[in-house]
N, C-alpha and C. Protein backbone atom coordinates (compact mmCIF):
# COMPACT_ATOMS: atom_id res chain seq x y z
N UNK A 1 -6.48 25.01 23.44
CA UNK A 1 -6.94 25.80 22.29
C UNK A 1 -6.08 25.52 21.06
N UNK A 2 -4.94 25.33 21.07
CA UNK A 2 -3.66 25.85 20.01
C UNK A 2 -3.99 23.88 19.38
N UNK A 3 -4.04 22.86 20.43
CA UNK A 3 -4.48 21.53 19.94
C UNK A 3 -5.92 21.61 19.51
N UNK A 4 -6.85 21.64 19.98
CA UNK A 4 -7.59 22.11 18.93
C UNK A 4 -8.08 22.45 17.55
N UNK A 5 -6.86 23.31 17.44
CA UNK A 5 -6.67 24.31 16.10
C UNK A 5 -6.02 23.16 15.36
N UNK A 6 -5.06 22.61 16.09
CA UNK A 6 -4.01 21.48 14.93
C UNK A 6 -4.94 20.23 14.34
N UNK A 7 -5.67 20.26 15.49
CA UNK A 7 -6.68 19.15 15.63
C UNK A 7 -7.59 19.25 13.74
N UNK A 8 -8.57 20.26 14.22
CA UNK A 8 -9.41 20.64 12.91
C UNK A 8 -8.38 21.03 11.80
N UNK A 9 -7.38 21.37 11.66
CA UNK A 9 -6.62 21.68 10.49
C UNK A 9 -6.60 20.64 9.91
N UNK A 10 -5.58 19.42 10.46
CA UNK A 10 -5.26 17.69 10.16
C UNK A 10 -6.60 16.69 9.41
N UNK A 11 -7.61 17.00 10.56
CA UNK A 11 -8.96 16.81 9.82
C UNK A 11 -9.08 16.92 8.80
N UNK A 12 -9.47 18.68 8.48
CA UNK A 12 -9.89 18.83 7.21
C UNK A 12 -9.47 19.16 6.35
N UNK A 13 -7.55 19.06 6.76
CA UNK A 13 -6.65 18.45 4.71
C UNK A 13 -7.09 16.77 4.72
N UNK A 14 -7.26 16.22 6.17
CA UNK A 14 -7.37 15.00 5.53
C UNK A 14 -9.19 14.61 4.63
N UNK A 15 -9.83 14.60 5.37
CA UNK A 15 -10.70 14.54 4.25
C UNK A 15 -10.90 15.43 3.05
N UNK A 16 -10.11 16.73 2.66
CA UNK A 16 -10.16 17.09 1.73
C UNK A 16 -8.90 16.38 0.79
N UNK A 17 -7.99 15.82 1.38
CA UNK A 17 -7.45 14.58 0.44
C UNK A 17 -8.20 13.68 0.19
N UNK A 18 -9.05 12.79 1.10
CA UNK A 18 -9.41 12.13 0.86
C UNK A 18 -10.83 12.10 -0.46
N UNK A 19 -11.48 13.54 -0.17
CA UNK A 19 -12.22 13.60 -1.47
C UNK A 19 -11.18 13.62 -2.76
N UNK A 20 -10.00 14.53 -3.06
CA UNK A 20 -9.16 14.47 -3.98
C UNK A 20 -9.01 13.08 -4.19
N UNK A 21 -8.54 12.17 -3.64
CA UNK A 21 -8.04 10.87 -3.95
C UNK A 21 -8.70 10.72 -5.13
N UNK A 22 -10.69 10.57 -4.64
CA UNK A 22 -11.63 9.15 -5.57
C UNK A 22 -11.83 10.77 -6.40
N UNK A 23 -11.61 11.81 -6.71
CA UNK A 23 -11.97 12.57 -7.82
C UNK A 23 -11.12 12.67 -8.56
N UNK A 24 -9.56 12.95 -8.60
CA UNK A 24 -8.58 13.04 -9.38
C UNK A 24 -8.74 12.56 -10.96
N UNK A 25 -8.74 12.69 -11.70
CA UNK A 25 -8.57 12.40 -13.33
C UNK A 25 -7.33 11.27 -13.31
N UNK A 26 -6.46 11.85 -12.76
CA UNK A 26 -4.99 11.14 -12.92
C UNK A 26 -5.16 10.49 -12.02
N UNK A 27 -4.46 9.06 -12.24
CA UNK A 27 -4.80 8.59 -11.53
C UNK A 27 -2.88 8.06 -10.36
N UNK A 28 -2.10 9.26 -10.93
CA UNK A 28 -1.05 9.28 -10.17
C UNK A 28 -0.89 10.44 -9.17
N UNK A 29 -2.01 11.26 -9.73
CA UNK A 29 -2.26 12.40 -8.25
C UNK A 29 -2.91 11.38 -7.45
N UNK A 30 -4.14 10.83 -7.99
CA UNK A 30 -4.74 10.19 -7.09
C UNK A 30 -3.63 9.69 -5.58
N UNK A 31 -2.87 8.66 -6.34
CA UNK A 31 -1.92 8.11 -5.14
C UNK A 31 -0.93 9.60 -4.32
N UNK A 32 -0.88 10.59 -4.87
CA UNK A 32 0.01 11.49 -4.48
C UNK A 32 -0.84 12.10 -3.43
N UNK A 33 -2.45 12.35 -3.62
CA UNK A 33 -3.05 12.74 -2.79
C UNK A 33 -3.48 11.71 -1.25
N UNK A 34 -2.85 10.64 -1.69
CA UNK A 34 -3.29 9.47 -0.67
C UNK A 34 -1.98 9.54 0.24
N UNK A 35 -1.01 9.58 -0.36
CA UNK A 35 0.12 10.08 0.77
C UNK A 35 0.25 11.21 1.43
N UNK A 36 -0.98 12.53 1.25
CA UNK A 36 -1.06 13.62 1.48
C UNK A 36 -1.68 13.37 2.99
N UNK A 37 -2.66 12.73 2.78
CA UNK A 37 -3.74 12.03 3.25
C UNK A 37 -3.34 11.16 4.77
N UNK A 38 -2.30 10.50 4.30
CA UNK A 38 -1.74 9.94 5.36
C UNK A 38 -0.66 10.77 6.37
N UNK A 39 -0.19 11.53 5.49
CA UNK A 39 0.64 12.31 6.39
C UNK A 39 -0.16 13.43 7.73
N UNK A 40 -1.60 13.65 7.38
CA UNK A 40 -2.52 14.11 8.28
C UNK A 40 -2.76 13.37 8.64
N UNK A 41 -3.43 12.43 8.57
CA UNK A 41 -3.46 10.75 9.71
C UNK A 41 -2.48 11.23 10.68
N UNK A 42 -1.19 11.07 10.03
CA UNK A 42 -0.07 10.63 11.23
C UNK A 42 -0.18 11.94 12.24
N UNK A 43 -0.26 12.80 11.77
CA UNK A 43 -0.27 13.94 12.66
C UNK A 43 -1.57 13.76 13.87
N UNK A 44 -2.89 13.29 13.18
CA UNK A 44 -3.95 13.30 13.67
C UNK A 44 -3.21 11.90 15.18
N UNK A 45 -2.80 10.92 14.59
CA UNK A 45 -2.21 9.95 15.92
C UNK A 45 -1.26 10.42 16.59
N UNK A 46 -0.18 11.90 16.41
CA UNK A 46 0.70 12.30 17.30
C UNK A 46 -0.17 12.86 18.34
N UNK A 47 -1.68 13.57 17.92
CA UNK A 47 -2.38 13.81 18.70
C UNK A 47 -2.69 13.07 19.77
N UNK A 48 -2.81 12.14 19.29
CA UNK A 48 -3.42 11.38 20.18
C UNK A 48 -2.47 10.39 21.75
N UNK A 49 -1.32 11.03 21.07
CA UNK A 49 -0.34 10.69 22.26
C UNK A 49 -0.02 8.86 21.53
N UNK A 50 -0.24 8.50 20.56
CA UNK A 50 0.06 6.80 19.87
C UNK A 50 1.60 7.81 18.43
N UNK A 51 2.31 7.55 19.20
CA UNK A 51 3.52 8.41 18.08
C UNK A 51 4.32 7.02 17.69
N UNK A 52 4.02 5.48 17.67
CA UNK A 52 4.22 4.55 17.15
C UNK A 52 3.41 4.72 15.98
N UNK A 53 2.15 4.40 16.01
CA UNK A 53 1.63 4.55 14.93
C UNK A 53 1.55 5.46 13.85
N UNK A 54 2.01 6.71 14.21
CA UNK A 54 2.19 7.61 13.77
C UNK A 54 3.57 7.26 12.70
N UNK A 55 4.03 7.27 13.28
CA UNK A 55 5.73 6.44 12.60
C UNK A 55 5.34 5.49 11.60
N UNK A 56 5.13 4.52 11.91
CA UNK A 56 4.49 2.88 11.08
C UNK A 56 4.16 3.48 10.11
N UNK A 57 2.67 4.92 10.28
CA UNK A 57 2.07 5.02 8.81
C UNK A 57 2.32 6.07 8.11
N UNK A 58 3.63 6.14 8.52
CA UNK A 58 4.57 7.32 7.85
C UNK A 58 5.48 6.44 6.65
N UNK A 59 6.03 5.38 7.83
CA UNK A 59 7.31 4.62 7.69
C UNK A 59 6.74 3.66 6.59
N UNK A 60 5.97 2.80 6.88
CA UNK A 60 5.28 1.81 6.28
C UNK A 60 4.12 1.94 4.80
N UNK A 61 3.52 3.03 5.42
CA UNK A 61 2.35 3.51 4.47
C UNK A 61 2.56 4.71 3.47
N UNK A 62 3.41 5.42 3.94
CA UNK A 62 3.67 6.19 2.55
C UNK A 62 5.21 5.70 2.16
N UNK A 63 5.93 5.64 3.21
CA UNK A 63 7.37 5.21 2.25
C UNK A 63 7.50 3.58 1.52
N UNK A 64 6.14 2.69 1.84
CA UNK A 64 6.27 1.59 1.04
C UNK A 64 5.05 1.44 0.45
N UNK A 65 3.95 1.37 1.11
CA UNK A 65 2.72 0.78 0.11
C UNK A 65 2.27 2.01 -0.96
N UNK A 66 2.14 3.01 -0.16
CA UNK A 66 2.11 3.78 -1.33
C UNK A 66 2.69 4.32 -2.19
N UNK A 67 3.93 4.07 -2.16
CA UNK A 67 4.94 4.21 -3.40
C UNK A 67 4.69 3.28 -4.41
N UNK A 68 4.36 1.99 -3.68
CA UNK A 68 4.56 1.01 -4.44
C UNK A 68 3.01 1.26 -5.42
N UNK A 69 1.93 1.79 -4.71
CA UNK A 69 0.79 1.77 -5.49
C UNK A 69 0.93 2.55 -6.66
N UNK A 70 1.91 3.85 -6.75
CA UNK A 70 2.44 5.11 -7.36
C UNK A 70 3.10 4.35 -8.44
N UNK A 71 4.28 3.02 -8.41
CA UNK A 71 5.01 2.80 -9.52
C UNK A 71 3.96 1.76 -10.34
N UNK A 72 3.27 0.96 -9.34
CA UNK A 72 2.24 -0.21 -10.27
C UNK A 72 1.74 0.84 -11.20
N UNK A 73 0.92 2.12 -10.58
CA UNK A 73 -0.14 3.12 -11.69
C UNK A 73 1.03 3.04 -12.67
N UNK A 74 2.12 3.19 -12.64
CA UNK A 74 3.21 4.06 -13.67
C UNK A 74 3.47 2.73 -14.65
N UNK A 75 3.56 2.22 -13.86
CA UNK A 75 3.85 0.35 -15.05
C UNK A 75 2.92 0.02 -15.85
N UNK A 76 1.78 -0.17 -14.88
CA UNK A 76 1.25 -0.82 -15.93
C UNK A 76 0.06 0.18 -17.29
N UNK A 77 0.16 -0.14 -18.30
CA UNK A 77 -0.26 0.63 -19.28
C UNK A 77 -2.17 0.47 -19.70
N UNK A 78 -2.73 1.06 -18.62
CA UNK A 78 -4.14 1.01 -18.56
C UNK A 78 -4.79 2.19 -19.40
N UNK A 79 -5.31 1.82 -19.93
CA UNK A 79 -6.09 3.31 -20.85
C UNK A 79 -7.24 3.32 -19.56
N UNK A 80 -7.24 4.72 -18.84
CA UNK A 80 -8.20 5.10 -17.81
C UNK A 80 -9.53 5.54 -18.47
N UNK A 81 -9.36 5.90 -19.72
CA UNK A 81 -10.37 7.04 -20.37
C UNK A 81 -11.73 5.56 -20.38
N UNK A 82 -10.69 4.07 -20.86
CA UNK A 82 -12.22 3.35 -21.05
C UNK A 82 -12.77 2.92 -20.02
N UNK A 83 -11.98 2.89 -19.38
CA UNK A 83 -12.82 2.68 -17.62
C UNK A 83 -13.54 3.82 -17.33
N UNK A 84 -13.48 4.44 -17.60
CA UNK A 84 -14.68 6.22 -16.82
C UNK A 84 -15.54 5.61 -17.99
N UNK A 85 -15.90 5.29 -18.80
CA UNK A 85 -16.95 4.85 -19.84
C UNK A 85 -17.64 4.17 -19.37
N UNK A 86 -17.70 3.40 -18.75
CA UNK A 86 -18.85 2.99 -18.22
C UNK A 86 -19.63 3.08 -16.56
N UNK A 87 -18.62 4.55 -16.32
CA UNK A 87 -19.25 4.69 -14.71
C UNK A 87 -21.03 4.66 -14.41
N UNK A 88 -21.45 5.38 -15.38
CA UNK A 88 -22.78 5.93 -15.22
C UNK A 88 -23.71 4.45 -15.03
N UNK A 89 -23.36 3.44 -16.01
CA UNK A 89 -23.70 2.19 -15.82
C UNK A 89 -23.71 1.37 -14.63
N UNK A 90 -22.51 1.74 -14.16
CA UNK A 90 -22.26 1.04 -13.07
C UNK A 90 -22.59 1.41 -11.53
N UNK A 91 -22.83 2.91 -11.66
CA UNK A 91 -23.56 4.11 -10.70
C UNK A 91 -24.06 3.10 -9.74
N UNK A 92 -25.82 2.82 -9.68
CA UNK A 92 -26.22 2.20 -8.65
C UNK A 92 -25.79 1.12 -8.33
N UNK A 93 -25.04 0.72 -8.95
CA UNK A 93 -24.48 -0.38 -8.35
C UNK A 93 -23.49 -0.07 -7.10
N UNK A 94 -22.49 0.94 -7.43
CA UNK A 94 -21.51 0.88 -6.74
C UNK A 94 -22.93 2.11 -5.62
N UNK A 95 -23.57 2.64 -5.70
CA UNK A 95 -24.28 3.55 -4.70
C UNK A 95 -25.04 2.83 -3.82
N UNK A 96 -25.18 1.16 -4.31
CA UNK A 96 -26.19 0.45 -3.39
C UNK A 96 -25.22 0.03 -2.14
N UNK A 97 -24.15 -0.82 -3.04
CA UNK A 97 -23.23 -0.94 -2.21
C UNK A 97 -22.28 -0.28 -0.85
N UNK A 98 -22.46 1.21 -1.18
CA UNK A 98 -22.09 2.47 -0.35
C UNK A 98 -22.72 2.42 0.49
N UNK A 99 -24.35 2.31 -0.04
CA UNK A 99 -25.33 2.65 1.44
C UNK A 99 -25.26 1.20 2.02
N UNK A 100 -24.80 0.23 1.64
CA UNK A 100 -24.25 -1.00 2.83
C UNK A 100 -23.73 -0.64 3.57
N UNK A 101 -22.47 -0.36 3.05
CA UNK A 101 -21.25 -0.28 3.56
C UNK A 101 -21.54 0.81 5.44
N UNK A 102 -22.59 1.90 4.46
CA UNK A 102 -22.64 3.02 5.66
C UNK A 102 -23.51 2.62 6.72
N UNK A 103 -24.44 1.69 5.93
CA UNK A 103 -25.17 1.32 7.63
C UNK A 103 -24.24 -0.03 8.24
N UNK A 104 -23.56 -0.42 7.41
CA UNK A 104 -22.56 -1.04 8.51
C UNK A 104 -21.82 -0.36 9.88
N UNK A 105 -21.33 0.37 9.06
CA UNK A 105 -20.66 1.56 9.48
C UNK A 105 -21.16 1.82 10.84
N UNK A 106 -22.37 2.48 10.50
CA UNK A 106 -23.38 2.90 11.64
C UNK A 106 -23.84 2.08 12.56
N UNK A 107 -24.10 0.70 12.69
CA UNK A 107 -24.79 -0.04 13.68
C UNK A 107 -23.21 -0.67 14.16
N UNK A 108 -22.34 -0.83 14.05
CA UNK A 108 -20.38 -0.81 14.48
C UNK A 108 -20.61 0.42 15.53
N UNK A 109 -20.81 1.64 14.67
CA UNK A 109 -20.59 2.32 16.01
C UNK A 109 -21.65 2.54 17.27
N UNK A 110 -22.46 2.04 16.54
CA UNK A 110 -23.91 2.26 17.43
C UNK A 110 -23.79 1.38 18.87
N UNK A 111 -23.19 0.21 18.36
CA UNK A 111 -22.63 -1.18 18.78
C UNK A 111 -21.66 -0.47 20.13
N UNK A 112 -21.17 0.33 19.33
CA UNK A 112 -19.73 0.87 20.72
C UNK A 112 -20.44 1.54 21.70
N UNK A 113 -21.70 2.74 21.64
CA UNK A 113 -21.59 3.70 22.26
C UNK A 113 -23.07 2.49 23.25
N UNK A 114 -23.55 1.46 22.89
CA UNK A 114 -24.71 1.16 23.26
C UNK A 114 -24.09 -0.14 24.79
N UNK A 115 -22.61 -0.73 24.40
CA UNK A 115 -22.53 -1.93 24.99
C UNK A 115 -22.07 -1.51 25.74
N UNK A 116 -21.74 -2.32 26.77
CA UNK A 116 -21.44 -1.60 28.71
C UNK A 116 -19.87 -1.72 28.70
N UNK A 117 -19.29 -2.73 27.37
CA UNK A 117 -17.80 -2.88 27.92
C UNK A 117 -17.26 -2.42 26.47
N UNK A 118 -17.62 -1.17 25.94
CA UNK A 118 -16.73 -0.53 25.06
C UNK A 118 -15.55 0.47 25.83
N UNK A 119 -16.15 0.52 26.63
CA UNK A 119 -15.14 1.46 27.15
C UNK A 119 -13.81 1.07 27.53
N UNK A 120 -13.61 -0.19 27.97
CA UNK A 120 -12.82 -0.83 28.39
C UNK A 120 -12.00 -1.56 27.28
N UNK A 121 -12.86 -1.94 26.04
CA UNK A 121 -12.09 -2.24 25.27
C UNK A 121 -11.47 -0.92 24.28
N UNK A 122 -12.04 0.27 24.21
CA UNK A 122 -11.59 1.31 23.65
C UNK A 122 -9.88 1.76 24.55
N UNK A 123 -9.84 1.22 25.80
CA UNK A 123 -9.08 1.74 27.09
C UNK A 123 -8.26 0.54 26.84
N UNK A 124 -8.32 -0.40 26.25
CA UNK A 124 -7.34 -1.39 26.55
C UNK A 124 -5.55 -1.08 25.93
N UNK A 125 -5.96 -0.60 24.69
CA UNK A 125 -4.45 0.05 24.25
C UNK A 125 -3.84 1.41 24.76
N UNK A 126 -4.50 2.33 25.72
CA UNK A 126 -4.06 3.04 26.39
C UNK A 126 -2.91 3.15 27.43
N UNK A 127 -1.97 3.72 26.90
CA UNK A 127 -0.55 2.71 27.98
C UNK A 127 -1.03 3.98 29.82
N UNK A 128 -0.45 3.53 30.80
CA UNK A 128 -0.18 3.81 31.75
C UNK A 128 1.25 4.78 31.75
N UNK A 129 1.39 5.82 31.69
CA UNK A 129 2.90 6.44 31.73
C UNK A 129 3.74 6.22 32.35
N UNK A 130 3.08 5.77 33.72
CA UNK A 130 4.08 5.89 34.49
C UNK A 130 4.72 4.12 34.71
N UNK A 131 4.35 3.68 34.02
CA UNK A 131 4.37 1.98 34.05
C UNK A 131 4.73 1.46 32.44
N UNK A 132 4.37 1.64 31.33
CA UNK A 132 4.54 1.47 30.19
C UNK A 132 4.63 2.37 28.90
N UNK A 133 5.13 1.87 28.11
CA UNK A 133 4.98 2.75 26.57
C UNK A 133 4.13 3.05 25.88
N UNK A 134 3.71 3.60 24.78
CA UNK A 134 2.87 3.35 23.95
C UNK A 134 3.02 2.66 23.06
N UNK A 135 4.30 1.91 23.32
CA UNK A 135 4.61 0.57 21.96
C UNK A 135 4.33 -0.58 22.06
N UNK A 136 4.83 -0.52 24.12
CA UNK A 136 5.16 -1.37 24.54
C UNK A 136 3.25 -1.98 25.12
N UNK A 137 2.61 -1.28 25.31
CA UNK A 137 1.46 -1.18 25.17
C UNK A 137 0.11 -1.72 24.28
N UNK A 138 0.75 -1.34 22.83
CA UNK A 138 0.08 -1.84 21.40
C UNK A 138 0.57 -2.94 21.09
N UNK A 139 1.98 -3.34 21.55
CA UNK A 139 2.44 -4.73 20.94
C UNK A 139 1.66 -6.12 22.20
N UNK A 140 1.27 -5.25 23.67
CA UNK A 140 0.65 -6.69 24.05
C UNK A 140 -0.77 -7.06 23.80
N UNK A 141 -1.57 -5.29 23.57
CA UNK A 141 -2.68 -5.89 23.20
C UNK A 141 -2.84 -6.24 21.64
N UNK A 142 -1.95 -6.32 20.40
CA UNK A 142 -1.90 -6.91 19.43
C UNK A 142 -1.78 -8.32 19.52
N UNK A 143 -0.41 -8.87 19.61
CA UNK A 143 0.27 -10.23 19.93
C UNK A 143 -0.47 -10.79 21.11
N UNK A 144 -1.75 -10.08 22.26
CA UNK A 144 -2.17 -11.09 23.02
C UNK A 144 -3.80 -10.94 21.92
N UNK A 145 -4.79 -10.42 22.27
CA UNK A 145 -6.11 -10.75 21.99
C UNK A 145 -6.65 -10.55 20.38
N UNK A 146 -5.25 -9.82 19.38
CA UNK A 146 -5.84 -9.31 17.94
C UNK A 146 -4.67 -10.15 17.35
N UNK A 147 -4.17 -11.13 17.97
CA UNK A 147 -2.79 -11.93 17.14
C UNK A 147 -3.49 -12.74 15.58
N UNK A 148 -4.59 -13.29 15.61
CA UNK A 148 -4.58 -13.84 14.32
C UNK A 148 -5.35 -13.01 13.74
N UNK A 149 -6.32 -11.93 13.98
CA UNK A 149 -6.18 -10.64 12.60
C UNK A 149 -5.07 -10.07 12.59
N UNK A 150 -4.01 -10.13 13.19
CA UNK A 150 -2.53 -9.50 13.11
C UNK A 150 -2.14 -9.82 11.67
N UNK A 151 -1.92 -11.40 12.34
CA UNK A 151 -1.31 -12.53 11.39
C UNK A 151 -2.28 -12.44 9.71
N UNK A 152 -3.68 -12.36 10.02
CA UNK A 152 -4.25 -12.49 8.94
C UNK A 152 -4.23 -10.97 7.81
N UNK A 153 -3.96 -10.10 8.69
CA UNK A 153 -3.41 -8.80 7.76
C UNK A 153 -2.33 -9.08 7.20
N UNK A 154 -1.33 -9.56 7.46
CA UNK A 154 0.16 -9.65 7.17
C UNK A 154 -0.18 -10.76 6.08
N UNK A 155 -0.62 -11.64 6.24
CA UNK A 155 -0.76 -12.41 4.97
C UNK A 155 -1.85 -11.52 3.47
N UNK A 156 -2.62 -10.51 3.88
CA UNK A 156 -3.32 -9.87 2.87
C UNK A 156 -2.56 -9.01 2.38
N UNK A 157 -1.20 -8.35 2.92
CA UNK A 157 -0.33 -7.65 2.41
C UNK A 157 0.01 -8.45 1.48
N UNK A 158 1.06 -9.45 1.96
CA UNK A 158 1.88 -10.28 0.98
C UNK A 158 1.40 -10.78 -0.20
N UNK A 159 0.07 -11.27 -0.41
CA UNK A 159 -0.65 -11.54 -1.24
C UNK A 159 -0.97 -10.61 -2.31
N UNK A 160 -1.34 -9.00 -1.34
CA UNK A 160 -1.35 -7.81 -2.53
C UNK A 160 -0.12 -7.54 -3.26
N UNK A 161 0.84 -7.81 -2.85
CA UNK A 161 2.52 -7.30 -3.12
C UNK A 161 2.63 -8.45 -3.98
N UNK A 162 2.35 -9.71 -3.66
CA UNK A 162 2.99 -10.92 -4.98
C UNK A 162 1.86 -10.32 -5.98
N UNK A 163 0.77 -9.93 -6.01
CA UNK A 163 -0.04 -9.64 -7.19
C UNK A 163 0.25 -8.34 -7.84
N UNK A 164 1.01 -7.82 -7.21
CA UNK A 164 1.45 -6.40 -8.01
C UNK A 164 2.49 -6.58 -9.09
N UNK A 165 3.38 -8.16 -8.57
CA UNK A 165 4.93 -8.55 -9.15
C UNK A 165 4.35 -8.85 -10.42
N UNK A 166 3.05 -9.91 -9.84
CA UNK A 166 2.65 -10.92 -10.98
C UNK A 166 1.89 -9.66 -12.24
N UNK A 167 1.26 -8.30 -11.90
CA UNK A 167 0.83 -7.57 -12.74
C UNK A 167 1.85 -7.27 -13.97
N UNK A 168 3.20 -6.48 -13.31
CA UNK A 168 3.96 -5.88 -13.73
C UNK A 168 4.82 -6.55 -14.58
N UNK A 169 5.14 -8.21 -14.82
CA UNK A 169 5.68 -8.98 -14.96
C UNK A 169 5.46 -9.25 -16.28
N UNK A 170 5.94 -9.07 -17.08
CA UNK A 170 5.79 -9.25 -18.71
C UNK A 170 6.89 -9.92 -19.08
N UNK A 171 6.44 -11.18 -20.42
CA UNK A 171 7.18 -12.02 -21.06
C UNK A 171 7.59 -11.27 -22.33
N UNK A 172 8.49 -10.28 -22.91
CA UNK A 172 8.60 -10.11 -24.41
C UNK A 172 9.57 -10.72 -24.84
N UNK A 173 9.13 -11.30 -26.25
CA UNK A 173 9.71 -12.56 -26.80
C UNK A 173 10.80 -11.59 -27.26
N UNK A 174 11.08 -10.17 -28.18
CA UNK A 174 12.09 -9.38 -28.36
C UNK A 174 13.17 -9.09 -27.36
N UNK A 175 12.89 -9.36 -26.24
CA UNK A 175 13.66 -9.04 -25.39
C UNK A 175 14.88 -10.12 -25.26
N UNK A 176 16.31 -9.37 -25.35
CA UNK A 176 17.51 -10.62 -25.04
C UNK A 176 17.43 -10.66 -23.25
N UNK A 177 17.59 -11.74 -22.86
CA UNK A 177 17.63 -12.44 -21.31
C UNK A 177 18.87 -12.97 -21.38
N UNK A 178 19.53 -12.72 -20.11
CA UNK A 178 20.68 -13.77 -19.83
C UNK A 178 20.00 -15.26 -19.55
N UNK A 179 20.70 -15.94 -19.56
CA UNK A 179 20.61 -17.32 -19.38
C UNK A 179 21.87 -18.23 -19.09
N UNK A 180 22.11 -18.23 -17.50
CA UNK A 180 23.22 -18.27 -16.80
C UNK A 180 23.43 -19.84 -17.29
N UNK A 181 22.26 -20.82 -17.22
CA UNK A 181 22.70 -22.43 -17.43
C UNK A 181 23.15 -22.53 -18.36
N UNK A 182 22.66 -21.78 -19.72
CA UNK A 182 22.92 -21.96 -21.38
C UNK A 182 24.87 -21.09 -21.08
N UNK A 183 25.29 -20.18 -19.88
CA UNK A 183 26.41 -19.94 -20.44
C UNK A 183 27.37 -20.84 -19.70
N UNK A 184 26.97 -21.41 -18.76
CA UNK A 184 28.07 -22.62 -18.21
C UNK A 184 27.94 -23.95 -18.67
N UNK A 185 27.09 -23.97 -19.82
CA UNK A 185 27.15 -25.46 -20.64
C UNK A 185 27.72 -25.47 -21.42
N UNK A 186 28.15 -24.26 -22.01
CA UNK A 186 28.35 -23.99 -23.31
C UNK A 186 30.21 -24.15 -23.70
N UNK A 187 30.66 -25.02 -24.70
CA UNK A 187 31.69 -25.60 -25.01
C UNK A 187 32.67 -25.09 -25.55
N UNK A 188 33.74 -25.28 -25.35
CA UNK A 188 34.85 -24.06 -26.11
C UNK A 188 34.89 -24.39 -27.62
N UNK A 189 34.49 -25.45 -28.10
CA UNK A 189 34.08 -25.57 -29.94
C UNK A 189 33.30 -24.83 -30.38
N UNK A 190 31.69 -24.64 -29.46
CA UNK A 190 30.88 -24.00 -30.26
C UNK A 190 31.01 -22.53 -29.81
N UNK A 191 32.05 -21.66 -29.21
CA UNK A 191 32.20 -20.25 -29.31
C UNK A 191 33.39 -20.29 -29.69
N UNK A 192 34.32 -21.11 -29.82
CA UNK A 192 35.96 -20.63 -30.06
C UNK A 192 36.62 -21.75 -31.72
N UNK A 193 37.38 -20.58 -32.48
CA UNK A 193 37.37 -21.29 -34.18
C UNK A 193 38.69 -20.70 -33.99
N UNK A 194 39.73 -22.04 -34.17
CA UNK A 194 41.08 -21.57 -34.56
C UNK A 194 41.02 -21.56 -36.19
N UNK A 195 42.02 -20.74 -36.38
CA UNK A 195 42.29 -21.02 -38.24
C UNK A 195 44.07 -20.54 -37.98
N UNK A 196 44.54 -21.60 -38.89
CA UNK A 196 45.75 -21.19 -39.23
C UNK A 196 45.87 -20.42 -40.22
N UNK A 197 46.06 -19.05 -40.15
CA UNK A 197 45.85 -18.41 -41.51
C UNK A 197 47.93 -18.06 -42.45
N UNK A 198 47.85 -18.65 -43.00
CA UNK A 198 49.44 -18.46 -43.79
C UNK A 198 49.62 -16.96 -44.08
N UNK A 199 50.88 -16.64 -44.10
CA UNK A 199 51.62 -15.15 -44.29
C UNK A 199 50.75 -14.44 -45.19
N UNK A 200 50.65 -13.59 -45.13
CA UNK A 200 50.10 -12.66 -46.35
C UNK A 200 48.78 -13.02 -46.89
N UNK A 201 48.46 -14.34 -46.03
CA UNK A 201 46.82 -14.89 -46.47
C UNK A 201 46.21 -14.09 -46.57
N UNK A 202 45.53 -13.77 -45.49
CA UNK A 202 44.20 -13.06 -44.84
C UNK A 202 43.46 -13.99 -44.48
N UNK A 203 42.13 -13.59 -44.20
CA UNK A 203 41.25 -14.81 -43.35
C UNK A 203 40.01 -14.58 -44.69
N UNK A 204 40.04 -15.46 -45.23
CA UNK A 204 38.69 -15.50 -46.68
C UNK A 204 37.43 -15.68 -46.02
């Protein structure tokens, strides 16, 4: 009963983050609500007895990607107001696309509940307690039968992360830069001027 209760709670902050996310105005709640979001995830996988994953998208997903999504919003200097200008335009477009997306969605799962060996593949990351972990568990069926979508996620990270550098990355010509080669070339004539200056001279 009391799981249950934790059960539907986790649920429904998480999809009520998840509506917050795509409604937000700001678009730095937005990300604030997406780490909200995840933190019910993780709870929703302690449920589930997977407290690796739970960790990872604690560890991984709010203390790095989505921070990092939080400072890109903060960097880079987007006027949001002209982007909402042309939603209405763009409406069926993005609504045709949705109802793709959902009958994808739907014949995936239709796919699971219809084929004779979902079960077995739903059962395959399920550890044995008395024989294995739940880490030790996810890391063989990853690294044995999901190793190159493993591999091929890990390269779509890196790719999003060098494109965040390359966003944020601005040339201003006002700006002074060190320039380590220009200071170890540089000659004791053209920074250093003796003058003999005589008694009571001064330096003219």
């Amino acid at each position: 009963m009391i799981q249950a209760a934790v059960f539907y709670m986790f649920a429904i902050l998480a999809v009520l983050g998840g509506v917050a996310v795509i409604s937000a105005r700001n678009p730095v709640h937005s990300v604030l609500f997406l780490i909200f979001v995840f933190f019910n995830a993780a709870g929703l996988f302690l449920l589930l007895g997977a407290e690796f994953l739970a960790m990872v998208l604690v560890v991984v997903y709010v203390g790095a990607v989505a921070v990092l999504f939080l400072f890109v919003v903060m960097m880079l200097d987007i006027n949001f107001v002209e982007l909402r200008q042309g939603f209405l335009t763009y409406l069926p477009v993005g609504a045709a696309i949705g109802l793709v997306l959902l009958v994808e969605l739907a014949s995936v799962f239709a796919g699971w509940h219809v084929a004779p060996e979902a079960k077995d593949v739903i059962a395959a990351a399920t550890p044995d307690l008395m024989q294995v972990t739940n880490t030790e568990a996810l890391g063989q069926v990853i690294y044995t039968k999901y190793v190159y979508l493993f591999q091929a996620s890990g390269m779509i990270l890196l790719v999003a992360m060098v494109g965040a550098i390359m966003l944020t990355l601005r040339k201003r010509p006002q700006t002074k830069r060190q320039s380590v080669a220009a200071q170890l070339a540089r000659k004791k004539e053209d920074t250093l001027e003796i003058r003999k200056v005589g008694v009571g001279g001064g330096i003219g």
